[in-house]
Protein backbone atom coordinates (compact mmCIF):
# COMPACT_ATOMS: atom_id res chain seq x y z
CA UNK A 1 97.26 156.91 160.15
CA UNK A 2 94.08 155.26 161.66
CA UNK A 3 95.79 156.29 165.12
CA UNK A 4 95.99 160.17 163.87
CA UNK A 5 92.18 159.75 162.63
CA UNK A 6 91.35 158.90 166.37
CA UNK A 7 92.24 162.74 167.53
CA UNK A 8 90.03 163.81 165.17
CA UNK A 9 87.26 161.69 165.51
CA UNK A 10 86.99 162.66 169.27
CA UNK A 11 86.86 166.47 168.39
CA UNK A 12 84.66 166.78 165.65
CA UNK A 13 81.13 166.66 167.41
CA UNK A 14 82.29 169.57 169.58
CA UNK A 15 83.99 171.94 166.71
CA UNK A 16 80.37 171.29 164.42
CA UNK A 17 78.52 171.96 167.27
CA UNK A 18 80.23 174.94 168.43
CA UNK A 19 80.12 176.27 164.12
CA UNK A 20 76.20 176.22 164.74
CA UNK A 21 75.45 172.36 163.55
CA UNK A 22 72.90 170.56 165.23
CA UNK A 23 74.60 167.64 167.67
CA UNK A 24 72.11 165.13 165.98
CA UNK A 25 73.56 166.48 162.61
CA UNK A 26 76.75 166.15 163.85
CA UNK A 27 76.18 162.95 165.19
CA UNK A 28 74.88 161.49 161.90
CA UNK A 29 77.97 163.00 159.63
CA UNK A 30 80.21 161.38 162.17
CA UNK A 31 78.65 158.25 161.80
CA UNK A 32 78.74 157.93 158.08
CA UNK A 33 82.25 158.86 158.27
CA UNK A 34 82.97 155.85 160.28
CA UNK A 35 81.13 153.74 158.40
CA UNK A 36 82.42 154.65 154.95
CA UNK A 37 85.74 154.32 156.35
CA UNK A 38 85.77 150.64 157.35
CA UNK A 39 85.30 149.31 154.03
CA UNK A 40 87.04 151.94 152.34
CA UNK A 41 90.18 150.74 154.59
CA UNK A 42 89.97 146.90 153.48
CA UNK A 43 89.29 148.07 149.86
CA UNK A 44 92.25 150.26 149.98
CA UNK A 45 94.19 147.28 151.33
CA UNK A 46 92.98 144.61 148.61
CA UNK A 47 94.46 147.19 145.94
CA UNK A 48 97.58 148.03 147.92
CA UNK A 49 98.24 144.32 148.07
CA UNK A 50 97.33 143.77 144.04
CA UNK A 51 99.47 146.79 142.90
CA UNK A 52 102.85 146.49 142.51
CA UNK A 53 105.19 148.29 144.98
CA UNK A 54 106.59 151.07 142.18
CA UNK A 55 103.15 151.20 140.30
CA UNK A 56 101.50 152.05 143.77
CA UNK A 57 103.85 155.54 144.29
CA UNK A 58 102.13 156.56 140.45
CA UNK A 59 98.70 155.25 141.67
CA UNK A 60 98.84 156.93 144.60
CA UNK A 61 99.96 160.17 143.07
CA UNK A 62 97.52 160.23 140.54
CA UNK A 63 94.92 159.58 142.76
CA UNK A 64 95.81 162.49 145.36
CA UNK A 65 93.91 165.10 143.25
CA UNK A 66 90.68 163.64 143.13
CA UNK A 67 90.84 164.85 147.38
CA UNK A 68 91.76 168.61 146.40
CA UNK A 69 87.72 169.70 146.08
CA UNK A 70 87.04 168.02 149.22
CA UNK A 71 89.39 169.73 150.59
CA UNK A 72 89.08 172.86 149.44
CA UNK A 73 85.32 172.72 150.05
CA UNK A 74 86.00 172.26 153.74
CA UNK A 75 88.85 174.31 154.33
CA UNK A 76 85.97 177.01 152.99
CA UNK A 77 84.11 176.51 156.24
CA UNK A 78 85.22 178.78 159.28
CA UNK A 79 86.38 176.80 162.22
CA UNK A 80 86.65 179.70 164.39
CA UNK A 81 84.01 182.70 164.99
C-alpha cells in the first residue's frame, strides 16, 4: 500500500498545479498529507495489532464509510480541462 501511495505522491504537485492551484498551495497540502500519514500509519498499526484477527474484517468494514465524503468530495473536482 505505502508503495502504491509513492506513485501518487510524485504526481500530485503537477495535476494541482496544472487544475489552477498555486505550487506553494500545492506544496503545503502535500505536506500535511505526509505528515498526517506517518502517525496515522503507526496508530493504525497499534489497533491492527490490539484487534483480534476476525473482529478486524467488521472493524474495518464499518469503518470504510466514514472515507465515502472524502471521496466523493474529491472525485467532484475535475482532473482534466
Amino acid at each position: 500500500m505505502r508503495a502504491a501511495m509513492n506513485g501518487f505522491r510524485i504526481h500530485i504537485i503537477p495535476m494541482l498545479t496544472g487544475n489552477g492551484i498555486v505550487a506553494m498551495t500545492a506544496a503545503t497540502m502535500m505536506s500535511v498529507m505526509i505528515f498526517c500519514n506517518i502517525p496515522a500509519g503507526v496508530i493504525g498499526g497499534i489497533i491492527s495489532d490490539k484487534v483480534k484477527k476476525n473482529n478486524l474484517k467488521w472493524l474495518m468494514v464499518t469503518l470504510f464509510p466514514l472515507s465515502l465524503p472524502d471521496s466523493y468530495y474529491f472525485t467532484r473536482i475535475p482532473l482534466l480541462p
